[in-house]
Every structure is written in structure tokens, then in C-alpha cells.
PDB file of N, CA and C in Angstrom:
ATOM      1  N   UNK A   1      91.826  91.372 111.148  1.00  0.00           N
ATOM      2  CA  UNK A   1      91.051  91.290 109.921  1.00  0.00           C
ATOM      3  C   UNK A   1      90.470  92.627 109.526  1.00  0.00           C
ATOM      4  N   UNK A   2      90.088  92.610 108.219  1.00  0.00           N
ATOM      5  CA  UNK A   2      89.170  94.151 107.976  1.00  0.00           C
ATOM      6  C   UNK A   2      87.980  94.144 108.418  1.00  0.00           C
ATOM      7  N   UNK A   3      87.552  95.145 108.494  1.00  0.00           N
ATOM      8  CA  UNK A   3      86.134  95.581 109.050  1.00  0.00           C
ATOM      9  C   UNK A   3      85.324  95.400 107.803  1.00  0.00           C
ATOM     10  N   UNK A   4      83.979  95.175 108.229  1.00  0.00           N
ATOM     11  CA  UNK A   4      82.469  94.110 107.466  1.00  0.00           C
ATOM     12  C   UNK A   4      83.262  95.449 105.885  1.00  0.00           C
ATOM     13  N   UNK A   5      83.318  95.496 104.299  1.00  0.00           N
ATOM     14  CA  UNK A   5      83.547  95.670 103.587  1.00  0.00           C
ATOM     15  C   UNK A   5      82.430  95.576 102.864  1.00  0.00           C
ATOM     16  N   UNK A   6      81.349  95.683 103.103  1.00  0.00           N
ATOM     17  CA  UNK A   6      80.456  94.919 102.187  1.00  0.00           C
ATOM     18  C   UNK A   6      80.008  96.087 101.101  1.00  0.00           C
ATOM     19  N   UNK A   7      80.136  97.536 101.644  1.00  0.00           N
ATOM     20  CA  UNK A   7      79.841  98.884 100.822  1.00  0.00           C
ATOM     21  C   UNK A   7      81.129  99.320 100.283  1.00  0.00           C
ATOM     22  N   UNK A   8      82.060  98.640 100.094  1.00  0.00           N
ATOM     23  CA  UNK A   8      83.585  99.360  99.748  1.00  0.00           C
ATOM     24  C   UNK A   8      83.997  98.332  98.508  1.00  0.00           C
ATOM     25  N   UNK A   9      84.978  98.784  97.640  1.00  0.00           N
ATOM     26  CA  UNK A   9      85.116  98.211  96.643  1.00  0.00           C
ATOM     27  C   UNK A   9      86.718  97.718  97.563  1.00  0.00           C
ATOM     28  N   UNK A  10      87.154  96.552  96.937  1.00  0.00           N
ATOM     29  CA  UNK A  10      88.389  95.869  97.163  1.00  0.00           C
ATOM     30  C   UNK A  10      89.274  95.980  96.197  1.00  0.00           C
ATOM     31  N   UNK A  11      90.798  96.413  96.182  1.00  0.00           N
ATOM     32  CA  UNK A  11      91.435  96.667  95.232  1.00  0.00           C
ATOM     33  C   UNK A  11      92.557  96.090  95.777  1.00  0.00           C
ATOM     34  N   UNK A  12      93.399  95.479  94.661  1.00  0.00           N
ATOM     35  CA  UNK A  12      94.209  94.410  94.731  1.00  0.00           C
ATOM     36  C   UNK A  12      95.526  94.830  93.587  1.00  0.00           C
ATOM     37  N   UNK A  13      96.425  94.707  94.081  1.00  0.00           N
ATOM     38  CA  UNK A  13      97.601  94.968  92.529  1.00  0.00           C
ATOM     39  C   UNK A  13      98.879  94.179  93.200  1.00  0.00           C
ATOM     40  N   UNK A  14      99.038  93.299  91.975  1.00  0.00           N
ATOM     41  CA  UNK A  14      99.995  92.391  91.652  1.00  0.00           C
ATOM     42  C   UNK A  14     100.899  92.174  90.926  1.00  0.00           C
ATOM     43  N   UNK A  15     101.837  91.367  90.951  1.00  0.00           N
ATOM     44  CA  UNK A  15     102.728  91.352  89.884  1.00  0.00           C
ATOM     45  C   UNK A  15     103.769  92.405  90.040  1.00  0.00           C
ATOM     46  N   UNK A  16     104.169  93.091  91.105  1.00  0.00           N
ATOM     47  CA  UNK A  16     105.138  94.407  91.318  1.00  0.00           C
ATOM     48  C   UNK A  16     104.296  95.629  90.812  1.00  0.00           C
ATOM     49  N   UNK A  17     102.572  95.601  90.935  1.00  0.00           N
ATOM     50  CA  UNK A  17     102.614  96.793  90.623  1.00  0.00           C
ATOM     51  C   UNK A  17     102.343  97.952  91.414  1.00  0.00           C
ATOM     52  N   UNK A  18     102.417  97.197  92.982  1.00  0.00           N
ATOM     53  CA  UNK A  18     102.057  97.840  94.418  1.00  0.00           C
ATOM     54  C   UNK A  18     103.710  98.936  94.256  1.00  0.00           C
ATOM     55  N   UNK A  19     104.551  98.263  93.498  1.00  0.00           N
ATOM     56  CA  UNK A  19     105.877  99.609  93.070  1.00  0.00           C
ATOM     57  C   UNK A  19     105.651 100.934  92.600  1.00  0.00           C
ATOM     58  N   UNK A  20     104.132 100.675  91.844  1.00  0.00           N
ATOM     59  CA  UNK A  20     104.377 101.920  90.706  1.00  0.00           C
ATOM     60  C   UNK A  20     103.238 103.032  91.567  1.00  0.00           C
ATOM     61  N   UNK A  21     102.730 102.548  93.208  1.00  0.00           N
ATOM     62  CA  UNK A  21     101.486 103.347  93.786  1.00  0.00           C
ATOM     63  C   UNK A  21     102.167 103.806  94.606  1.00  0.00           C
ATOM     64  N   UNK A  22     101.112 104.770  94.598  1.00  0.00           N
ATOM     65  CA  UNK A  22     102.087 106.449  95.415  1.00  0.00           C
ATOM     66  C   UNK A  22     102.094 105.453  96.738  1.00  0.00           C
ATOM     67  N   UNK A  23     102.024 104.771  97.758  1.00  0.00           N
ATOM     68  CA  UNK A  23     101.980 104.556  98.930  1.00  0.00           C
ATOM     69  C   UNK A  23     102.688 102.936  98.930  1.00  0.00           C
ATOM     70  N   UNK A  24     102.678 102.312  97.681  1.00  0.00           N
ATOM     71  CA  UNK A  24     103.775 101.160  97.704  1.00  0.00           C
ATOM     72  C   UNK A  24     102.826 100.015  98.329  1.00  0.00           C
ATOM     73  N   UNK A  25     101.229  99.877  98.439  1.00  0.00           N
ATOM     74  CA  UNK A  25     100.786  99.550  99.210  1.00  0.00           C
ATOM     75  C   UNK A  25      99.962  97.888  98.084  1.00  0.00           C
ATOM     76  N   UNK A  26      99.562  96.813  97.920  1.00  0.00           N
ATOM     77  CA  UNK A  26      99.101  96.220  97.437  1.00  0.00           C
ATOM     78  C   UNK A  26      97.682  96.087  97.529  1.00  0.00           C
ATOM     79  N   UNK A  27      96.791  96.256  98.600  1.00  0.00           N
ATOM     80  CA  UNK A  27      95.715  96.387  98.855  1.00  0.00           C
ATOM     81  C   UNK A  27      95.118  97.500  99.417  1.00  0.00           C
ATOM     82  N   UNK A  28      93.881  97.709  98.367  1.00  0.00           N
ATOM     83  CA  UNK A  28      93.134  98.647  99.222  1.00  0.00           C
ATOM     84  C   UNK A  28      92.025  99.378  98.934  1.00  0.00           C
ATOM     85  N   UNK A  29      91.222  99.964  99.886  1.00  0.00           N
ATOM     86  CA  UNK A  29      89.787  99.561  99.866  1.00  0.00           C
ATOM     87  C   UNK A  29      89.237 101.227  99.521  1.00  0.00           C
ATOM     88  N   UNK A  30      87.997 101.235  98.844  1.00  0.00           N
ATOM     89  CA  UNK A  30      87.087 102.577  98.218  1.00  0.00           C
ATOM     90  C   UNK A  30      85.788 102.601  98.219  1.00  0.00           C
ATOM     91  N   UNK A  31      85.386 103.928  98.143  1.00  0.00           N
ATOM     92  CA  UNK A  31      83.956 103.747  98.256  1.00  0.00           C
ATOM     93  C   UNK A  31      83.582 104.337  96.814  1.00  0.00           C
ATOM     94  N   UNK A  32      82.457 103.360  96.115  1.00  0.00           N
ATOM     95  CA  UNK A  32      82.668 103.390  95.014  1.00  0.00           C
ATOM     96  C   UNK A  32      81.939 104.860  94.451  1.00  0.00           C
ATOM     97  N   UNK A  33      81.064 105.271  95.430  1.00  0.00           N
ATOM     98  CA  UNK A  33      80.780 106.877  95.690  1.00  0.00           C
ATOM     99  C   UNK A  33      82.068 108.127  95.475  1.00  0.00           C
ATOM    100  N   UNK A  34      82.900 107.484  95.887  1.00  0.00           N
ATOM    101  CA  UNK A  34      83.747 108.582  95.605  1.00  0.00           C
ATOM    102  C   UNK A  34      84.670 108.148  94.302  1.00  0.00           C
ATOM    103  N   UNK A  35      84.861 106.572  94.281  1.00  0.00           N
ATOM    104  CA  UNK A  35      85.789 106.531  93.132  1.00  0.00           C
ATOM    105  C   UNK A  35      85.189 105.297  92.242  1.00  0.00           C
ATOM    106  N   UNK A  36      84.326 105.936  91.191  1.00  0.00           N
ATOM    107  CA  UNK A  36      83.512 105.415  90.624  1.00  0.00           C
ATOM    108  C   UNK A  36      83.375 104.584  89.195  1.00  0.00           C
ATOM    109  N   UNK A  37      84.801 104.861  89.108  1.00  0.00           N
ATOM    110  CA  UNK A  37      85.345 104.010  87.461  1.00  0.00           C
ATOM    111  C   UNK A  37      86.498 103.172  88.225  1.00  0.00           C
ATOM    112  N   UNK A  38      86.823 102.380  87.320  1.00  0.00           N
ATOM    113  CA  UNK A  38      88.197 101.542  87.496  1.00  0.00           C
ATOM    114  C   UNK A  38      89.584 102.702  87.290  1.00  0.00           C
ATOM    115  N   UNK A  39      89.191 103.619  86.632  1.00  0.00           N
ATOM    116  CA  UNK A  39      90.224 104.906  86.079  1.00  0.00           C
ATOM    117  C   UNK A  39      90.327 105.717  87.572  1.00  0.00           C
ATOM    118  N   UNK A  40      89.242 106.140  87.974  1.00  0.00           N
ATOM    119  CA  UNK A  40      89.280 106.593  89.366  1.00  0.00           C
ATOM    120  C   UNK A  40      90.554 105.724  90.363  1.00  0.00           C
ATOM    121  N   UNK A  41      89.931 104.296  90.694  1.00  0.00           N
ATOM    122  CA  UNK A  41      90.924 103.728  91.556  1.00  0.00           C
ATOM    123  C   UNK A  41      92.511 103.830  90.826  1.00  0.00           C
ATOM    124  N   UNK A  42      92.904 103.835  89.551  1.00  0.00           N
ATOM    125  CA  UNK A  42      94.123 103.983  89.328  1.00  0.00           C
ATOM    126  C   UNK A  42      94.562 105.343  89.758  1.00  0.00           C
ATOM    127  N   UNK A  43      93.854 106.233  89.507  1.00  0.00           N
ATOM    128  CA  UNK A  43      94.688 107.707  89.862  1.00  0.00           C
ATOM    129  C   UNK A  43      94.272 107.880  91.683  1.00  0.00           C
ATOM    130  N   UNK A  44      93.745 107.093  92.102  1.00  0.00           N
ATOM    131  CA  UNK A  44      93.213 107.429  93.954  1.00  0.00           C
ATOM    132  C   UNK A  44      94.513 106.462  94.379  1.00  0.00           C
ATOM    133  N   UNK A  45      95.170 105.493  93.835  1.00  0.00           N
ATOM    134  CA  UNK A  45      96.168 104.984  94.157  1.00  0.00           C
ATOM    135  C   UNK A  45      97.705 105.304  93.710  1.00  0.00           C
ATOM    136  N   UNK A  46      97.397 106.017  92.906  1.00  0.00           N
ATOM    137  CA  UNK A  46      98.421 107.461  92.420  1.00  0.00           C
ATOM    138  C   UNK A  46      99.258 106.375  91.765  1.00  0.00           C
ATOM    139  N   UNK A  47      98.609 105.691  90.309  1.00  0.00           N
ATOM    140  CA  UNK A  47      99.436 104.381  89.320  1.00  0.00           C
ATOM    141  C   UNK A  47      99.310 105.737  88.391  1.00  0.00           C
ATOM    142  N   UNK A  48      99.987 106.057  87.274  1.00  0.00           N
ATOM    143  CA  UNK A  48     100.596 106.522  86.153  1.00  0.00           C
ATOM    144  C   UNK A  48      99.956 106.045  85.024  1.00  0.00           C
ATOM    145  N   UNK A  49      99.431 106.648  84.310  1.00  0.00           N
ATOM    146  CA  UNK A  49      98.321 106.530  82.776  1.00  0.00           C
ATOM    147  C   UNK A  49      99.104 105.018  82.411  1.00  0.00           C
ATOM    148  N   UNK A  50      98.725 104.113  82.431  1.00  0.00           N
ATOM    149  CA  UNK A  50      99.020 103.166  81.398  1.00  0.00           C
ATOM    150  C   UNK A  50      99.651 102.078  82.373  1.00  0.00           C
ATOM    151  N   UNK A  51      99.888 102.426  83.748  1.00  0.00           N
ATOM    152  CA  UNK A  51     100.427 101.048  84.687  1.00  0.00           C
ATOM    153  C   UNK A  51      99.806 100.222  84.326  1.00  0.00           C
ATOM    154  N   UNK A  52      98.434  99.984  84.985  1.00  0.00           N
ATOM    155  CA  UNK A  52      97.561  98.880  85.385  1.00  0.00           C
ATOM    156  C   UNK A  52      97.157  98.474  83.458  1.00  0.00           C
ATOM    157  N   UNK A  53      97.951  97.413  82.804  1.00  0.00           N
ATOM    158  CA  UNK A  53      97.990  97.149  81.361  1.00  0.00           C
ATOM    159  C   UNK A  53      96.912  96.038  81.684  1.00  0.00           C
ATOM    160  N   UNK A  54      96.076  95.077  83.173  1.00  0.00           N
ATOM    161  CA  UNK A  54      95.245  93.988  82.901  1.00  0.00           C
ATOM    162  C   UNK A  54      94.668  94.269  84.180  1.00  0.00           C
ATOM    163  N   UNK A  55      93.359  94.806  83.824  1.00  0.00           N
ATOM    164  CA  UNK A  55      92.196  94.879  84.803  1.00  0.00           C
ATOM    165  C   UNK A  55      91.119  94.140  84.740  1.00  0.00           C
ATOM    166  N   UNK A  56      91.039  93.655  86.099  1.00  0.00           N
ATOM    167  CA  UNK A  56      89.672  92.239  86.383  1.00  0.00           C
ATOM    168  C   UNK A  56      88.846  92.753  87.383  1.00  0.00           C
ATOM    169  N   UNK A  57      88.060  93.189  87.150  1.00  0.00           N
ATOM    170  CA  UNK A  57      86.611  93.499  87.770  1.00  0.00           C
ATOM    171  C   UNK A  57      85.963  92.344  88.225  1.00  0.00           C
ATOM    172  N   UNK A  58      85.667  91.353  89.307  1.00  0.00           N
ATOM    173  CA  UNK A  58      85.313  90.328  89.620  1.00  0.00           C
ATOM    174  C   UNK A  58      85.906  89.386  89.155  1.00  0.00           C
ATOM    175  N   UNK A  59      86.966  88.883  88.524  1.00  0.00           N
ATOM    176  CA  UNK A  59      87.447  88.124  87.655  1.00  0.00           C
ATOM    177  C   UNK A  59      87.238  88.085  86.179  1.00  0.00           C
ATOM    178  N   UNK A  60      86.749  89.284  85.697  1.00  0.00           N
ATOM    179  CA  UNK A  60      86.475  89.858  84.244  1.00  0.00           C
ATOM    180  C   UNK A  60      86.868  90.955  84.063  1.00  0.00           C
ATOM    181  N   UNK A  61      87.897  90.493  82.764  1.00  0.00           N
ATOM    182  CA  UNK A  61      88.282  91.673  82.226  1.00  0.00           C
ATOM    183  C   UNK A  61      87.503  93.061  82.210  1.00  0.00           C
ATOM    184  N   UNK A  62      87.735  93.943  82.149  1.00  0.00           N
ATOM    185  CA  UNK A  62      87.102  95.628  82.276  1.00  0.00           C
ATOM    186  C   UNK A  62      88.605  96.242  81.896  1.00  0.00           C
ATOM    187  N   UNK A  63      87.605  97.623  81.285  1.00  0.00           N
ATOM    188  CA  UNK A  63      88.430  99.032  80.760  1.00  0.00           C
ATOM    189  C   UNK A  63      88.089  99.442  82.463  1.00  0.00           C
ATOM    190  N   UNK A  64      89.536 100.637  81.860  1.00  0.00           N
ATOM    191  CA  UNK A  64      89.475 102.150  83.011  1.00  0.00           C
ATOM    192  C   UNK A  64      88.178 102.429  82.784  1.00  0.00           C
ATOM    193  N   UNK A  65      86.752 102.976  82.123  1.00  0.00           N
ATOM    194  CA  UNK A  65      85.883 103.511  82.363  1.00  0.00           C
ATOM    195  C   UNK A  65      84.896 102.453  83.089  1.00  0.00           C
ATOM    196  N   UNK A  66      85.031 101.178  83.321  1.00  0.00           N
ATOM    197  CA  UNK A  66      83.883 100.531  83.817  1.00  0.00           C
ATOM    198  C   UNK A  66      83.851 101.270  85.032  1.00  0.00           C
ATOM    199  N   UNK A  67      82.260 100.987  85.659  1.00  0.00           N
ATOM    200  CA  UNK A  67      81.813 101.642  86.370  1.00  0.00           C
ATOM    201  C   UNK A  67      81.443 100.522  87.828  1.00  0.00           C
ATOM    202  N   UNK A  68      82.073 101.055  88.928  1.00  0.00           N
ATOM    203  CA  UNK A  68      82.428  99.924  90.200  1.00  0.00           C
ATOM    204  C   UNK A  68      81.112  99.702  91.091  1.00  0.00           C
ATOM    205  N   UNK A  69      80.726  98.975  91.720  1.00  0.00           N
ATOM    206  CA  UNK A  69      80.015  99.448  92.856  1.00  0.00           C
ATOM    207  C   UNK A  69      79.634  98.554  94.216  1.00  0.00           C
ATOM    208  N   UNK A  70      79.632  99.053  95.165  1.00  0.00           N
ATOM    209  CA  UNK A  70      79.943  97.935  96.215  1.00  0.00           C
ATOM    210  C   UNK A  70      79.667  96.832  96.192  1.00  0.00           C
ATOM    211  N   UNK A  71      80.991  96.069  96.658  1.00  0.00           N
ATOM    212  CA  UNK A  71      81.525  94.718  96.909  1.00  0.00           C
ATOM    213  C   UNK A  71      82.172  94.283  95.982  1.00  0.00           C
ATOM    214  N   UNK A  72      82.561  94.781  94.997  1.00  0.00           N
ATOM    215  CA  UNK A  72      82.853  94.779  93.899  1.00  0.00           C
ATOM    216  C   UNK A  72      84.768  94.498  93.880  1.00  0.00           C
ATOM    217  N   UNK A  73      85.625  93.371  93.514  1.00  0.00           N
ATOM    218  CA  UNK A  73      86.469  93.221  93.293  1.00  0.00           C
ATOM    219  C   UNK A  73      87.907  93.779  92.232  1.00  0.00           C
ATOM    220  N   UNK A  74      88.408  94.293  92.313  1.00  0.00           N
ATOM    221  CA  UNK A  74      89.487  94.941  91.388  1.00  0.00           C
ATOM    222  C   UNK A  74      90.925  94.415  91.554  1.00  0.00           C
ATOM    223  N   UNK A  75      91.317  93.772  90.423  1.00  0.00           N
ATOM    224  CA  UNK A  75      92.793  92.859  90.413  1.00  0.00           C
ATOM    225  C   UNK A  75      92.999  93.873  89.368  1.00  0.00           C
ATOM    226  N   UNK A  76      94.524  94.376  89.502  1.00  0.00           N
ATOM    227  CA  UNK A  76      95.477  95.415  88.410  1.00  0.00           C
ATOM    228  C   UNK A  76      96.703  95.026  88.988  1.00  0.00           C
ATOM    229  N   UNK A  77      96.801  94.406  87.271  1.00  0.00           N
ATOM    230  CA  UNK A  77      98.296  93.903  86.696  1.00  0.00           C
ATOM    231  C   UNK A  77      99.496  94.867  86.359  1.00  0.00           C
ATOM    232  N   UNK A  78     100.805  95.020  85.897  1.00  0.00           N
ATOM    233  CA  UNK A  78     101.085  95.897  85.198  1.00  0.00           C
ATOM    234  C   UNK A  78     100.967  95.076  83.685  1.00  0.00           C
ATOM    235  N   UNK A  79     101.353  95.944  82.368  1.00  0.00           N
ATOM    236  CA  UNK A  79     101.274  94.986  80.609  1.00  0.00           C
ATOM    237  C   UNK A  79     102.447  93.836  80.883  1.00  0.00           C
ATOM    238  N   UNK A  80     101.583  93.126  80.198  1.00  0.00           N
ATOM    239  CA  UNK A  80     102.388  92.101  80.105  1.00  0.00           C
ATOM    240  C   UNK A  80     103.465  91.908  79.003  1.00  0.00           C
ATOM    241  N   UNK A  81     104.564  91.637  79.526  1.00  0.00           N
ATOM    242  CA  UNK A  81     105.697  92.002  78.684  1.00  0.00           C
ATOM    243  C   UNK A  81     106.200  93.042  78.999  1.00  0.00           C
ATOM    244  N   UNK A  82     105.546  93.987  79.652  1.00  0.00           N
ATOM    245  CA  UNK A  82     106.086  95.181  79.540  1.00  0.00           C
ATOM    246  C   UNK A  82     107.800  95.889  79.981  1.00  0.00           C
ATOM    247  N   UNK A  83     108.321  96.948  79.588  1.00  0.00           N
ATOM    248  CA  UNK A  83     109.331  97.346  80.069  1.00  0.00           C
ATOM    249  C   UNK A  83     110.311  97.353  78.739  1.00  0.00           C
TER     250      UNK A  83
END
């Protein structure tokens, strides 16, 4: 299991978009100290301006500029329809 998370933000990407991150990886975890927008976690997971087309901040929609902070949940989609 992961270790207590309770100061780290949780990041989640679905839908094939663990394809478009530099490490191919679907989950994974930040401190919202260092990566402090939702825009942050897209480029710390090395996604490409415009991947993540449906971002849920706790289960609510949010822009790239919302602002994260521990314990805090992140689901990134790629657009829908897209391609």
C-alpha cells in the first residue's frame, strides 16, 4: 500500500492518458508545495499543453490554474472526442 498521503496531492489519469506522460505511469503523488496548480501537475507529469481536455479536482470540474493543496484529489482525462 502507499505510505499515510495525507500532505500529498493524488493524481490519477485515465482513459489512455497515462500514454501521453513522460513515464507512462497512471498514478501519482505531489506535494502541493512544489506543484501548486493543476497546470503544474500536467507539466511535472510531462502531459503536452492541451492533453488533460477534463480535469476533476475532488470530483469537480477545475481549470489548469486551480490551485491544489493537501489531500486533495486530481482525475485527468484526455478531450473528449478527441483525435
Amino acid at each position: 500500500g502507499m505510505t499515510d498521503a495525507a500532505g500529498t496531492i493524488s493524481v490519477k489519469l485515465f482513459a489512455g492518458l497515462e500514454l501521453s506522460a513522460a513515464e507512462r505511469r497512471s498514478e501519482y503523488e505531489y506535494d502541493p508545495r512544489v506543484v501548486p496548480t493543476v497546470g503544474a501537475v500536467a507539466e511535472a507529469i510531462g502531459l503536452e499543453p492541451g492533453a488533460a481536455g477534463l480535469i476533476l479536482v475532488n470530483g469537480v470540474h477545475a481549470g489548469l490554474d486551480h490551485v491544489l493543496g493537501p489531500g486533495d484529489q486530481v482525475s485527468l482525462f484526455p478531450p473528449v472526442g478527441g483525435g
